[in-house]
Structures are given as C-alpha cells and as structure tokens.
Protein backbone atom coordinates (compact mmCIF):
# COMPACT_ATOMS: atom_id res chain seq x y z
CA UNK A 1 6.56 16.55 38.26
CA UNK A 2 7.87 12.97 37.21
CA UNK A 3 9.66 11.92 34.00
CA UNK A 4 9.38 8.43 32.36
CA UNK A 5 13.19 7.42 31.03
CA UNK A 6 13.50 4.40 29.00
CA UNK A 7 16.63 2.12 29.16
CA UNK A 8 17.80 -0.66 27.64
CA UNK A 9 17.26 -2.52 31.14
CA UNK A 10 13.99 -1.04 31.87
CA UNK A 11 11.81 1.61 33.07
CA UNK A 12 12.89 4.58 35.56
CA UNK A 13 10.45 7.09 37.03
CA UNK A 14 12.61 10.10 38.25
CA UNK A 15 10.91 13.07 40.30
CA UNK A 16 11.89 16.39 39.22
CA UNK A 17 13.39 18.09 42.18
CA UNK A 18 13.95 21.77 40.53
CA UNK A 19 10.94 24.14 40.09
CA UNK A 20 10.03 23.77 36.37
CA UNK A 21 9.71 27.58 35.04
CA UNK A 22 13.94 26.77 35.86
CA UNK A 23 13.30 23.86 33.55
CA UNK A 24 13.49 26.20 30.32
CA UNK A 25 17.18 27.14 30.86
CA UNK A 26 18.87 24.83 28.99
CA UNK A 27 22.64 25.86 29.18
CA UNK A 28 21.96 25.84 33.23
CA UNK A 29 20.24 22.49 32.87
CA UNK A 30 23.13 21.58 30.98
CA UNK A 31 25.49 22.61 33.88
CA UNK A 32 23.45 20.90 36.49
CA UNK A 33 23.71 17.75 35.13
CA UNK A 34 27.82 18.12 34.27
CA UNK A 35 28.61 15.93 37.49
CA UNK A 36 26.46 12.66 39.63
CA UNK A 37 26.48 14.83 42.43
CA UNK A 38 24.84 18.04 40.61
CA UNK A 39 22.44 15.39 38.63
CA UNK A 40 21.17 14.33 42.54
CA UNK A 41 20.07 17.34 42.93
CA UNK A 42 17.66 18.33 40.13
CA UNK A 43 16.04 14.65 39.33
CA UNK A 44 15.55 11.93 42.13
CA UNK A 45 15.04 7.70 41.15
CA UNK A 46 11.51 6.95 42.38
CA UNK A 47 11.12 3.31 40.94
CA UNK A 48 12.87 0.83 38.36
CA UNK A 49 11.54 -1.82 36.81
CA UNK A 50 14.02 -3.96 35.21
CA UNK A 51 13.23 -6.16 32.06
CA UNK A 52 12.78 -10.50 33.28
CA UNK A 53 14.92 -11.04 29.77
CA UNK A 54 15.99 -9.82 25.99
CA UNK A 55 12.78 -11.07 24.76
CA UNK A 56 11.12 -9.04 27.60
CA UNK A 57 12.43 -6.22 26.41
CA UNK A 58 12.42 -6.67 23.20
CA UNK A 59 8.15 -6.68 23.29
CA UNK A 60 8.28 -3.88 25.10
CA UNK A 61 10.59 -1.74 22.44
CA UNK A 62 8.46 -2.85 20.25
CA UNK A 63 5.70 -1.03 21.45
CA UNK A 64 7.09 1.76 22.43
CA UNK A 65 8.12 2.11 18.64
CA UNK A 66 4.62 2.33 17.81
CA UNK A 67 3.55 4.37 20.51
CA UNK A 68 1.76 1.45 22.09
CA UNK A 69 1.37 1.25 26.34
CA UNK A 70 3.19 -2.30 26.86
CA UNK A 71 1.76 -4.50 29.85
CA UNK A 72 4.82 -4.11 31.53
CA UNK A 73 5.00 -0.26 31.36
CA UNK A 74 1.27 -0.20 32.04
CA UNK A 75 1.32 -2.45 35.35
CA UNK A 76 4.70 0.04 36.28
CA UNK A 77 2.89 3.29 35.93
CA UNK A 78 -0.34 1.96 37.40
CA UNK A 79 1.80 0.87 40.67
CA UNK A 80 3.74 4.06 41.53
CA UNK A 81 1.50 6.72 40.31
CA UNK A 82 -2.47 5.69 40.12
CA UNK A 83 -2.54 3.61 43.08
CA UNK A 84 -0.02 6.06 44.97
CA UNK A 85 -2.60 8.78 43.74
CA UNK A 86 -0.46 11.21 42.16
CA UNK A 87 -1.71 13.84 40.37
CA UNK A 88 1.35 15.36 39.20
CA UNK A 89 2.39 15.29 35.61
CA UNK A 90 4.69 12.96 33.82
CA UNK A 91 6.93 14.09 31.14
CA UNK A 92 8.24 11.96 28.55
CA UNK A 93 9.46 11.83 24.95
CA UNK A 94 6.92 10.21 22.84
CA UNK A 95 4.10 12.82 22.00
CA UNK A 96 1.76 9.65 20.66
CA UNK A 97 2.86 7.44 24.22
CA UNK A 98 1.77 10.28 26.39
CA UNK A 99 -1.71 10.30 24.79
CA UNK A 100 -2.13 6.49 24.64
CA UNK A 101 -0.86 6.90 28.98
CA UNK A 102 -3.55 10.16 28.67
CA UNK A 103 -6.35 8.11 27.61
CA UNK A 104 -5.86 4.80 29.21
CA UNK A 105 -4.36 5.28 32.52
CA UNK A 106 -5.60 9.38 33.15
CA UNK A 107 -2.34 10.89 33.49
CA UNK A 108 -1.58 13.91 32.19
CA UNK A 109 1.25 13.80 30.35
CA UNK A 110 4.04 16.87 28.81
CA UNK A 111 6.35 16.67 25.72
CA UNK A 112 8.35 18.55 23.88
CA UNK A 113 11.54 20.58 23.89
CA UNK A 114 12.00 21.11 27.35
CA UNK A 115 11.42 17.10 28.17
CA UNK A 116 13.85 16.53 25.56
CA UNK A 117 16.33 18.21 26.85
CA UNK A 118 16.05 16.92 30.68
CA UNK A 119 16.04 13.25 29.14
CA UNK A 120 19.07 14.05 27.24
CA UNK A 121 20.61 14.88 30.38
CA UNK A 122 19.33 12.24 32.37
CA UNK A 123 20.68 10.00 29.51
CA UNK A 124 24.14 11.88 30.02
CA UNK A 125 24.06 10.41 33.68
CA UNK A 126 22.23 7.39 33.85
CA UNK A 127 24.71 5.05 35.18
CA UNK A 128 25.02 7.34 38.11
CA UNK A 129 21.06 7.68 38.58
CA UNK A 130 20.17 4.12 38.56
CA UNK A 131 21.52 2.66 41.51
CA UNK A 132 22.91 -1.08 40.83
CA UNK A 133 23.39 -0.38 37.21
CA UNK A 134 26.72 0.08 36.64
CA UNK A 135 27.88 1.13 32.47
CA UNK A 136 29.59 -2.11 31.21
CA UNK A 137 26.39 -4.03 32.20
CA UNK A 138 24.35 -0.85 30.44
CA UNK A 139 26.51 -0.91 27.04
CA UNK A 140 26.10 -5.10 26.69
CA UNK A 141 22.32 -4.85 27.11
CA UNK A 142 21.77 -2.16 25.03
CA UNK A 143 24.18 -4.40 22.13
CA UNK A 144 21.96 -6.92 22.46
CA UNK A 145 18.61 -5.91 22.45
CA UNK A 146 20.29 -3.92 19.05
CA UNK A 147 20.66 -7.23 17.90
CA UNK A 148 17.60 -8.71 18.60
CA UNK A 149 15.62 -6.23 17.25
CA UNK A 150 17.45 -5.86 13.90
CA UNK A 151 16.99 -9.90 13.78
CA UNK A 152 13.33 -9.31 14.84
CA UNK A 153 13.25 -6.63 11.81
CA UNK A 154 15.47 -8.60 8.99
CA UNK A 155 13.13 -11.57 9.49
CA UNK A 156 11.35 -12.89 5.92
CA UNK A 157 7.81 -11.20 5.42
CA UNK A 158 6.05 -11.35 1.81
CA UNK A 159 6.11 -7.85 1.89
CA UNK A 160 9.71 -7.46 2.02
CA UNK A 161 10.22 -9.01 -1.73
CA UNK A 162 8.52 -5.63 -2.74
CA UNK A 163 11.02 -3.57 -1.09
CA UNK A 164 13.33 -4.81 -4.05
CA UNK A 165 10.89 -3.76 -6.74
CA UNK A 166 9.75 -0.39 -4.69
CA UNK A 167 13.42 0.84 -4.61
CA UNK A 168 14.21 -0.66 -8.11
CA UNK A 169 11.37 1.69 -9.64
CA UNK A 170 12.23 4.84 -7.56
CA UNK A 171 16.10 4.48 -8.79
CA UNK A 172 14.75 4.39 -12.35
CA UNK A 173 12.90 7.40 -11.95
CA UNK A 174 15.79 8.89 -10.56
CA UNK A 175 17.76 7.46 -13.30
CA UNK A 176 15.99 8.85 -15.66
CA UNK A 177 15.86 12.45 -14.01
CA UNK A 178 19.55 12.62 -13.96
CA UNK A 179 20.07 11.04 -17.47
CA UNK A 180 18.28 13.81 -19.02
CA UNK A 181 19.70 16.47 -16.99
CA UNK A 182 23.35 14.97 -17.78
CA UNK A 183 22.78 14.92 -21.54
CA UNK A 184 20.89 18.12 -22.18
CA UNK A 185 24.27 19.93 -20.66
CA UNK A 186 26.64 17.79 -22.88
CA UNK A 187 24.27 18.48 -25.49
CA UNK A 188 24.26 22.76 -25.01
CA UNK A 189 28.28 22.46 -23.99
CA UNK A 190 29.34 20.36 -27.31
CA UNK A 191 27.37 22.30 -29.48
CA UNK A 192 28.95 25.49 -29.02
CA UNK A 193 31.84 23.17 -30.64
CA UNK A 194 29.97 21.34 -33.21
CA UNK A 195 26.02 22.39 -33.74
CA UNK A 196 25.20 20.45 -36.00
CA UNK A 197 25.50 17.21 -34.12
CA UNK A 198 22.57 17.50 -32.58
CA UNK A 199 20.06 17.53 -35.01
CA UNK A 200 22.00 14.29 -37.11
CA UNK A 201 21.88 11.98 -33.57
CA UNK A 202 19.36 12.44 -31.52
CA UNK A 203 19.55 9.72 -29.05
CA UNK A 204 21.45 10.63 -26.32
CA UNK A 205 23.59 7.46 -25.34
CA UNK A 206 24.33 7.39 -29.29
CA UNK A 207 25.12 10.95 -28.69
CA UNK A 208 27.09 10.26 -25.89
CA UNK A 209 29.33 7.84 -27.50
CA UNK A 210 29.66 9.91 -30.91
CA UNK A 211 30.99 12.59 -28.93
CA UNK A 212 33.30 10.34 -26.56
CA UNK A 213 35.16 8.97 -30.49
CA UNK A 214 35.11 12.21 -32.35
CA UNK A 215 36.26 14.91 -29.76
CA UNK A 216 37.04 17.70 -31.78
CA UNK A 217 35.42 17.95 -34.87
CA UNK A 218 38.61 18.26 -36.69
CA UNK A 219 39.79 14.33 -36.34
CA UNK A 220 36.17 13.56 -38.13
CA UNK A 221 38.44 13.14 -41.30
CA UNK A 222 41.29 10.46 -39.48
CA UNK A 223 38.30 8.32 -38.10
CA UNK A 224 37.51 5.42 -40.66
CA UNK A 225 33.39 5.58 -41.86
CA UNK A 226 32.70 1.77 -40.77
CA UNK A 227 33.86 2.75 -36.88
CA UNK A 228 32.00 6.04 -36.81
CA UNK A 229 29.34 4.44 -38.56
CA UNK A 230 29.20 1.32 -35.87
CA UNK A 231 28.79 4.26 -33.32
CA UNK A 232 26.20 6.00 -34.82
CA UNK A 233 24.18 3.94 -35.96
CA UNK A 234 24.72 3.54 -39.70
CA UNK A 235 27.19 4.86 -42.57
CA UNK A 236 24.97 7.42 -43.71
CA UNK A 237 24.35 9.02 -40.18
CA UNK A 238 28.29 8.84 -40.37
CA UNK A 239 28.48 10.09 -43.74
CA UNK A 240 26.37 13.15 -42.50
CA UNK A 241 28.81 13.94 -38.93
CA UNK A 242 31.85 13.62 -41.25
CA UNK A 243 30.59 16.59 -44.07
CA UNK A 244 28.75 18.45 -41.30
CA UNK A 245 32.19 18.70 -39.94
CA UNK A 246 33.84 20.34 -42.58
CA UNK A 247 31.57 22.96 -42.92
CA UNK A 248 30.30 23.52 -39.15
CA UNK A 249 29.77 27.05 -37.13
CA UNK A 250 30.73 26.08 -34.16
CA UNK A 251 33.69 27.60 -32.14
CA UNK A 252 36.84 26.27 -31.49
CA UNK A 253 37.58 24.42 -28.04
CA UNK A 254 41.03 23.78 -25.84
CA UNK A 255 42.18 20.05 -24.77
CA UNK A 256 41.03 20.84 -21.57
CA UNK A 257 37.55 21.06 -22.97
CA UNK A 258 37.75 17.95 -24.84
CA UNK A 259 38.97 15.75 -21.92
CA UNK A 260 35.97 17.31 -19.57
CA UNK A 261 33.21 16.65 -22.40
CA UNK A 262 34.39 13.22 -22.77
CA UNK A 263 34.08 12.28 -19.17
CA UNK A 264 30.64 13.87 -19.19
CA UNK A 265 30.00 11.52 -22.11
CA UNK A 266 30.98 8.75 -20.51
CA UNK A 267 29.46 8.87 -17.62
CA UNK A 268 25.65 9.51 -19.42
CA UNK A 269 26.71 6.25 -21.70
CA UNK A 270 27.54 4.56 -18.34
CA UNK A 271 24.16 5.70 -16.80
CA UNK A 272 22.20 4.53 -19.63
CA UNK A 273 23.40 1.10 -19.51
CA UNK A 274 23.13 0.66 -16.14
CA UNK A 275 19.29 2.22 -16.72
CA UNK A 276 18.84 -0.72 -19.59
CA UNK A 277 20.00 -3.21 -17.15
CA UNK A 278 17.71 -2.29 -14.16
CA UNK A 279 14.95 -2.29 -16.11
CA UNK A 280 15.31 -5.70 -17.47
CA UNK A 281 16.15 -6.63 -14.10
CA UNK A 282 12.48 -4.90 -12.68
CA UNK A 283 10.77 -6.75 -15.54
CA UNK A 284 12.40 -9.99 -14.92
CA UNK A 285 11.45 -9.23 -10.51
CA UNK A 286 7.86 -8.05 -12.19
CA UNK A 287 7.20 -11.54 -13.78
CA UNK A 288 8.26 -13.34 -10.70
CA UNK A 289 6.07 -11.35 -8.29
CA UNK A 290 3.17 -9.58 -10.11
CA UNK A 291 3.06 -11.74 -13.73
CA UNK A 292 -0.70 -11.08 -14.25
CA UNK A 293 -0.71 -7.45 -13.32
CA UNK A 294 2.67 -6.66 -15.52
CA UNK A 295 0.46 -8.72 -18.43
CA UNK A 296 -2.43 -6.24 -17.95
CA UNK A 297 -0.62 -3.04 -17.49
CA UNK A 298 2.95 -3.73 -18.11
CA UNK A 299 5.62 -3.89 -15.77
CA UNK A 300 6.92 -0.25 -14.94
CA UNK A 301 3.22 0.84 -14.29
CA UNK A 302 2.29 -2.07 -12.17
CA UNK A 303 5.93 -1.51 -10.78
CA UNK A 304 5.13 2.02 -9.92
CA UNK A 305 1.43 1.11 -8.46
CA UNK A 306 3.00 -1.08 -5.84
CA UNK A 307 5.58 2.03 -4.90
CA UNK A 308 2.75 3.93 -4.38
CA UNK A 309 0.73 1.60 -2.35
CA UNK A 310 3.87 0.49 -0.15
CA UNK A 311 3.73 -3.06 -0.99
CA UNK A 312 1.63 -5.60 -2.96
CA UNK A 313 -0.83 -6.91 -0.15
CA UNK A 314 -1.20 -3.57 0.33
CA UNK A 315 -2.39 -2.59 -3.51
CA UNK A 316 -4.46 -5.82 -3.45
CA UNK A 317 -6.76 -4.32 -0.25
CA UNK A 318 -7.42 -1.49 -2.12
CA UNK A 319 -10.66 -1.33 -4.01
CA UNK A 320 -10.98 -0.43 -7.84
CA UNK A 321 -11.98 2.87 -7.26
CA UNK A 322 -9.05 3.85 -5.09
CA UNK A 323 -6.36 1.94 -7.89
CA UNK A 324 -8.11 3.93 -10.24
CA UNK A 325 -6.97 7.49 -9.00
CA UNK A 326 -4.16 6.31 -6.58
CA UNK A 327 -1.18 8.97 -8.18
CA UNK A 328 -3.48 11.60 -8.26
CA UNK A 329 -4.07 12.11 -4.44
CA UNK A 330 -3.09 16.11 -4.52
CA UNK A 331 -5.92 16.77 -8.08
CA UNK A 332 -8.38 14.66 -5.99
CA UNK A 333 -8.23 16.77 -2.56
CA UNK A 334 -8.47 20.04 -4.43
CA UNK A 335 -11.21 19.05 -6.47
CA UNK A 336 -12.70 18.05 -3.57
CA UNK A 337 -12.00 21.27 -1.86
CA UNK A 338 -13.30 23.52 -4.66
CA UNK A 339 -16.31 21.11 -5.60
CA UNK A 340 -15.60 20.48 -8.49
CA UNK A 341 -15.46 17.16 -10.86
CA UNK A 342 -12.63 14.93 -9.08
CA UNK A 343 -9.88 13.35 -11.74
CA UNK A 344 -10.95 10.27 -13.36
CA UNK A 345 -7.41 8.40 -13.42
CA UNK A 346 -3.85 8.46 -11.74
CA UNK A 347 -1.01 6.75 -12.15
CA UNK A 348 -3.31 4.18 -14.13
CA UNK A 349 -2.94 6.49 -17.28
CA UNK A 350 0.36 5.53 -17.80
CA UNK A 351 -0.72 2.53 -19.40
CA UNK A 352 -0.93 1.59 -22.90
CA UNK A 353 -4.83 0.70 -23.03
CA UNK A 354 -5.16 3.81 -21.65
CA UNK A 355 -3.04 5.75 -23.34
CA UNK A 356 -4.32 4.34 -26.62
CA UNK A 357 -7.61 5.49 -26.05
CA UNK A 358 -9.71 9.05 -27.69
CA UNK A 359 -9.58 11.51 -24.73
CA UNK A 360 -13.62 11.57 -24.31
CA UNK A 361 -13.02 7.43 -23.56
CA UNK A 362 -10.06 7.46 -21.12
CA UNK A 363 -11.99 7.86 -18.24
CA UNK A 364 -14.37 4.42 -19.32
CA UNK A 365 -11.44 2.92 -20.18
CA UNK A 366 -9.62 3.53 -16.64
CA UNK A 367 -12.19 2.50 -14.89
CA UNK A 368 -12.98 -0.48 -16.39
CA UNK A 369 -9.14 -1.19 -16.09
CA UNK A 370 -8.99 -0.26 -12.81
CA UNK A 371 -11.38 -3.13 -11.88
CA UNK A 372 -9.71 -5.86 -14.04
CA UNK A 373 -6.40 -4.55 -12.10
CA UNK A 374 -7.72 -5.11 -8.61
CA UNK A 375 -8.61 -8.65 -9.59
CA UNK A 376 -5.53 -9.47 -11.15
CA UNK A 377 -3.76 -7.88 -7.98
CA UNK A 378 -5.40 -9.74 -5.49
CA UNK A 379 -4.93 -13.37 -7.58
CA UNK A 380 -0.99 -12.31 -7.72
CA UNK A 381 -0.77 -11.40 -4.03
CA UNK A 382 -3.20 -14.77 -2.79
CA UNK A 383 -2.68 -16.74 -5.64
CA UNK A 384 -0.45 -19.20 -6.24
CA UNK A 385 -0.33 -19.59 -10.13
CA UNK A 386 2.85 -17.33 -11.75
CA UNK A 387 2.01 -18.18 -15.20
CA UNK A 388 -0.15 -14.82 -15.82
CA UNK A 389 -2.62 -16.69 -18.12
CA UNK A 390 -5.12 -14.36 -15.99
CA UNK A 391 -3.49 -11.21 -17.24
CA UNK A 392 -3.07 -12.17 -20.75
CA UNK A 393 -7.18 -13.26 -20.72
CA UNK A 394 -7.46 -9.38 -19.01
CA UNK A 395 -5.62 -7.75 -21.62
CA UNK A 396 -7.49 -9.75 -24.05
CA UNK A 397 -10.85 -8.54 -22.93
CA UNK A 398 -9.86 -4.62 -22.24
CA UNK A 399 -8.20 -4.26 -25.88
CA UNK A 400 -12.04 -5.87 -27.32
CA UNK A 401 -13.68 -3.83 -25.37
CA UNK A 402 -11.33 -0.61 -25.83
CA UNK A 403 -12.05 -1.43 -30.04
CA UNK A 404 -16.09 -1.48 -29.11
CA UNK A 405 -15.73 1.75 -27.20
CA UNK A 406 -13.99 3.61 -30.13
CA UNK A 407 -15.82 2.08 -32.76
CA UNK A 408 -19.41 3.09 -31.06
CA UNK A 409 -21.29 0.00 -30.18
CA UNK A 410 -22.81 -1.17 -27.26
CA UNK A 411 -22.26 -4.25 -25.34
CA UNK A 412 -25.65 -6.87 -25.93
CA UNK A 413 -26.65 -8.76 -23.30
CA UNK A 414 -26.79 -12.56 -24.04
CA UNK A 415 -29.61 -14.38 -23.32
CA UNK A 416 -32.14 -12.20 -22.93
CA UNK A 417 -35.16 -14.64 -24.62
CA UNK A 418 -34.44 -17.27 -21.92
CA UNK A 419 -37.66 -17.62 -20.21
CA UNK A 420 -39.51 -17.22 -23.81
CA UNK A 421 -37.29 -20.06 -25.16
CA UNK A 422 -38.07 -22.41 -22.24
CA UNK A 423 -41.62 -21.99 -22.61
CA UNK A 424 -41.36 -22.78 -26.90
CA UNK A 425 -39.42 -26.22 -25.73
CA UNK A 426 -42.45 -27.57 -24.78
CA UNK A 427 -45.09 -26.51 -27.07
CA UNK A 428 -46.62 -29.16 -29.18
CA UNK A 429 -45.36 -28.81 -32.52
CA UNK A 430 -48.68 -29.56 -34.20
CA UNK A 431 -50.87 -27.06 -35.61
CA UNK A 432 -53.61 -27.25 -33.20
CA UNK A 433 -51.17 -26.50 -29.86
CA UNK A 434 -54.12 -24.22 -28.71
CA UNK A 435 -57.74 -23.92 -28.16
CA UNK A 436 -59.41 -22.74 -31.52
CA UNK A 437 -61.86 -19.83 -31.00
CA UNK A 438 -63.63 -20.33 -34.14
CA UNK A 439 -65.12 -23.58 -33.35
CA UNK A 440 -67.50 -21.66 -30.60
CA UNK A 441 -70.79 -20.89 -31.62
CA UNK A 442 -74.21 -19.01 -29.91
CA UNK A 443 -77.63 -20.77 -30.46
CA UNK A 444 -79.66 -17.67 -32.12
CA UNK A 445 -83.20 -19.64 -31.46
CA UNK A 446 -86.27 -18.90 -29.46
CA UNK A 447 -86.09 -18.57 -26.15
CA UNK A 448 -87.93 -21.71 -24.76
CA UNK A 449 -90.35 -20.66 -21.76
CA UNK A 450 -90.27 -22.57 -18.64
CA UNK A 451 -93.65 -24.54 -19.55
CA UNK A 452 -92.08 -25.85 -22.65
C-alpha cells in the first residue's frame, strides 16, 4: 500500500511498510511514529516531487482545494505508479481527490479514519522522512504559500461586494432574534414590579428606556412629566405611568434588582439602535448595488434573496421560476415527495405587492413578480445604470396590474383589428368601392335555334 502526503514543497509517495489490519491501532501507530528511527520503519519515501516555484504551488493548492487532479500531481502519479504498474492501493486524505485519481488515472484509492491518522503521523515526522528537507526551509515555504494564497483569495471579485450585504442581512436577522428574546424577559421580570407598564408602552426600545429612568415605581412622583414624557413618547403616555404607579399590583423589588433590570434595559436600547443603524446602512449598500431590485421589492427582501442565492450574479442566473420559490426549498421537496401541489412562493412573499394581495391572488401575483424580479436582477448585476428608473417603471406596472387582478378584469390585447384596419386604408371612399350585383340581368327570351 502507498500513501499520497502533501507538503508545502511538494508531493511525497511513501510505501507502507507495516501490514495494514496493524494499521487500525492507533495508540501503537502513535508510538511507532514517536521517533525518525521508529517512523523508518512503518512508512518508506518512494518519490518527491518538489514544486519549480510559489506560483507552482500555489496552482496546485488550488486544486487540491477543490478536489481537482493538478497536472503536476497527475504527471507524478502517472510516473511512479501507472507506468511502474502498481496495482496496490493509495491512501490519501481527500475522499473527492481519490475519486477524481479513481476515475482518471485507475487507481484505487482508500480514505478515511485510518489514512487520517497515518498522515497525521507522517505529518508529525516529515522533516525526518523527506530526505534534503530540513524544518526551517519547511516552516518558510509553508509561510509563504499562506501568503500567497490569502492574497490569491482577498483579491477584488464583483461577488465579494455581496459578502457585505449577505452578512449585513444575516446579523439583522440575528438582531432581531435576540432583540425580542432580550425584551420579552425585561418585559416578564419588570412586571412582577410594575404590571401595568406594559400595556401603556408597548414598544420595546421605548420600553427599554422608560424602565432604565423610572426604576422603581416609587420615584414616578420625583421625575418631572416633560422628561418622562420626552421618554415615552408624549405627556399623556406619561401622565398614565405616573397614576398607574400609585395604584399598581406589582411586588416590591431590592436595589440589586433595579441595577440588573437597568443593565438589561440598556443593553436592548443599545441593540435597537445599533439594529436602526444597520439597516439604514443595508438600504444605503442596497441602492448602491441592487437599486432596481430594492425599487421593486424593497431592500431587506431583495437583501435577503441575494443571501439565499450566495451572491448577486448568482440570483441573476436563476430563472423566474426558481426566484419565485427560492426560501421555500424544504415545502417544495416534500410536496414533491408526497405528490402533492408544490408552494407557489418563497421568500418572494415577503414583499409588499405580495403581501398586499387577497390570498386566492398571491400566487398570480408572485409569479408575475417573480419574472419582473429576474429582469431587474440581471440589468443590476450586467447593467451599468444605478439610477433604478427600471425598478420604479416595475413597481409601476405590478401595483396596475395587482389593482386589475383584485378588481376582476382582464388584460385586452391591443391591436387586435390590425390586418382589418390595413385593408379599410385603402378602400375607395366612394359609394360604389365594389362590384354592384344588381346591375346583372338574365335574357328570359326564346331560345334562338342554330338555323336562325
């Protein structure tokens, strides 16, 4: 058995020395590999083929990443196994390498725990194994192929200006999970304190900051109505916290409870702020890189449709049909499953076309959406105009046709009398334009004999 160990400085083929059923041992695999001398004796260097340069290298990483046979790996294996005619099998790391080596060069190849393991050792010795190699030459090519291959990855693509709007939109959502989770509990720990403030603010930064001023309910009375009522909203909201305060059923609470609630309220007032300011900053990223689609569909939609697609050249390859249920991947496969009727519309719903539609008309409405969205995609990811007059002419047409929908008509065709109208252009416009019928007459005579 061989085993295919990739280095920073190139390709080694080792040849397994040990039997392999002694393979599966891992704490003695462990111990033969504790010293060079010990290592000798289980694997044995058949051939190393050393990158020409850091570009070299780098190309050949770069496959291996995908699980891709590089030319130099292929013209390696092809030189000390096919042509040497070994029919022994190669072990290796990669599960998707070994079947691109399985397919294109016919060796068999083995992964999995045990090859893991034996390449973790060989790793543990590898100075020692490759002969010529020594570790301070190891560690500086292994730093810089690192570098050239985070360079080779931090290099501008169009796609990476969606990366900013893809994590932007998932830190909302997250945003807005925690928010809600953080005031709900200051909501059910405050009101054991004061109930009744609750049901006077509703809002839960407003909430938030009500219960950061007030505290306990008894300093309601010291706090003057304008600041309480600059807090809440109004003077009659603060009118209503200040006498639902005097006679509230709510329990009484230690210092050490007030200083804990506050800090809770703080920090959902803190969250919601920073949750206003990321999503002006999404809209503002929105405009810049999708401005028709945001004009259709509106920005946290469109924002959420190129999350799910992975970028925007990706959403603008996809066809109407896919845009139309992309969100709702898990209803489609089981309806698919069961037979039954698949779901007419994914994350597409969301929007406000949609959303302001009857229920027996959302699924017209999404797909006729769906179709003015792939358009508008496409001329934001190819296009080069950012004014979204495109969108807004979109929007225009999906709200008149939404209003036709609901109100029961049907679209006309235009134009329909063309050929008839053509032919009237050129009719005479006298009143004899035809031949007149009634000018024909039959001679009712005698037939005249041929003699005559």
């Amino acid at each position: 058995m061989y085993v295919l160990f990739e280095t920073p400085a190139g390709f080694a083929l080792f040849k397994v020395l040990k039997d392999e059923k002694k393979l599966k041992d891992v704490d003695a695999l462990a111990h033969d590999f504790e010293t060079p001398e010990r290592a000798a004796k289980v694997v044995k260097l058949k051939a190393f083929k050393k990158f020409k340069d850091t570009k070299d290298a780098m190309k050949s990483v770069e496959k291996l990443l995908k699980g891709e046979l590089s030319k130099s790996l292929k013209k390696f294996l092809e030189k000390n196994i096919v042509e040497k005619g070994i029919e022994e099998a190669l072990m290796l790391a990669d599960k998707k390498l070994g079947k691109t080596i399985t397919e294109k060069l016919g060796i068999e190849c083995k992964t999995g725990e045990k090859a893991n393991e034996l390449l973790r050792c060989i790793r543990f010795q590898t100075t020692s194994l490759l002969e010529g190699l020594d570790e301070k030459e190891l560690k500086n090519m292994s730093l810089g192929l690192a570098h050239t291959m985070s360079r080779y990855k931090l290099s501008f693509s169009s796609e990476k200006v969606d990366t900013m709007i893809i994590q932007a939109v998932n830190l909302l959502e997250d945003l807005d999970k925690e928010l809600n989770n953080y005031a709900m509990r200051l909501k059910e720990w405050y009101s054991w304190h004061f109930p009744e403030l609750a049901k006077i603010v509703t809002d839960n930064s407003t909430y938030a900051h009500v219960v950061d001023l007030v505290g306990m309910r008894t300093t309601v009375k010291n706090i003057p109505l304008e600041k309480l009522g600059q807090v809440a909203g109004s003077e009659e909201i603060a009118q209503e916290i200040k006498e639902a305060a005097e006679i509230s059923m709510g329990t009484e609470i230690l210092k050490d409870d007030e200083d804990h609630l506050r800090t809770l309220a703080k920090q959902v007032f803190e969250i919601a702020e920073y949750r206003a300011n990321l999503a002006e900053y999404l809209k503002n990223r929105m405009a810049a890189v999708a401005p028709n689609l945001t004009m259709l569909i509106g920005e946290l939609v469109a924002a959420k449709l190129i999350s799910h697609a992975g970028s925007l050249m990706n959403l603008a390859k996809l066809p109407a049909s896919t845009i139309q249920i992309l969100g709702a991947e898990k209803a489609l496969f089981r309806a698919l499953k069961a037979k039954k009727n698949t779901p007419k519309y994914g994350l597409i719903y969301n929007a406000s076309i949609v959303g302001a539609a009857k229920n027996q008309l959302k699924g017209k409405i999404s797909r006729t959406l769906a179709n003015k969205c792939a358009l508008c995609v496409r001329y934001d990811a190819l296009g080069e105009d950012v004014d979204g007059n495109m969108g807004l002419k979109t929007k225009t047409y999906m709200e008149g046709r939404a209003k036709l929908l609901e109100s029961g008509g049907k679209v006309v065709r235009q134009n329909t009398n063309k050929a008839a109208g053509g032919f009237n252009k050129w009719q005479a416009k006298a009143d004899s334009k035809g031949y007149n019928g009634g000018s024909d007459f039959v001679d009712g005579g005698k037939k005249r004999t041929r003699t005559e």
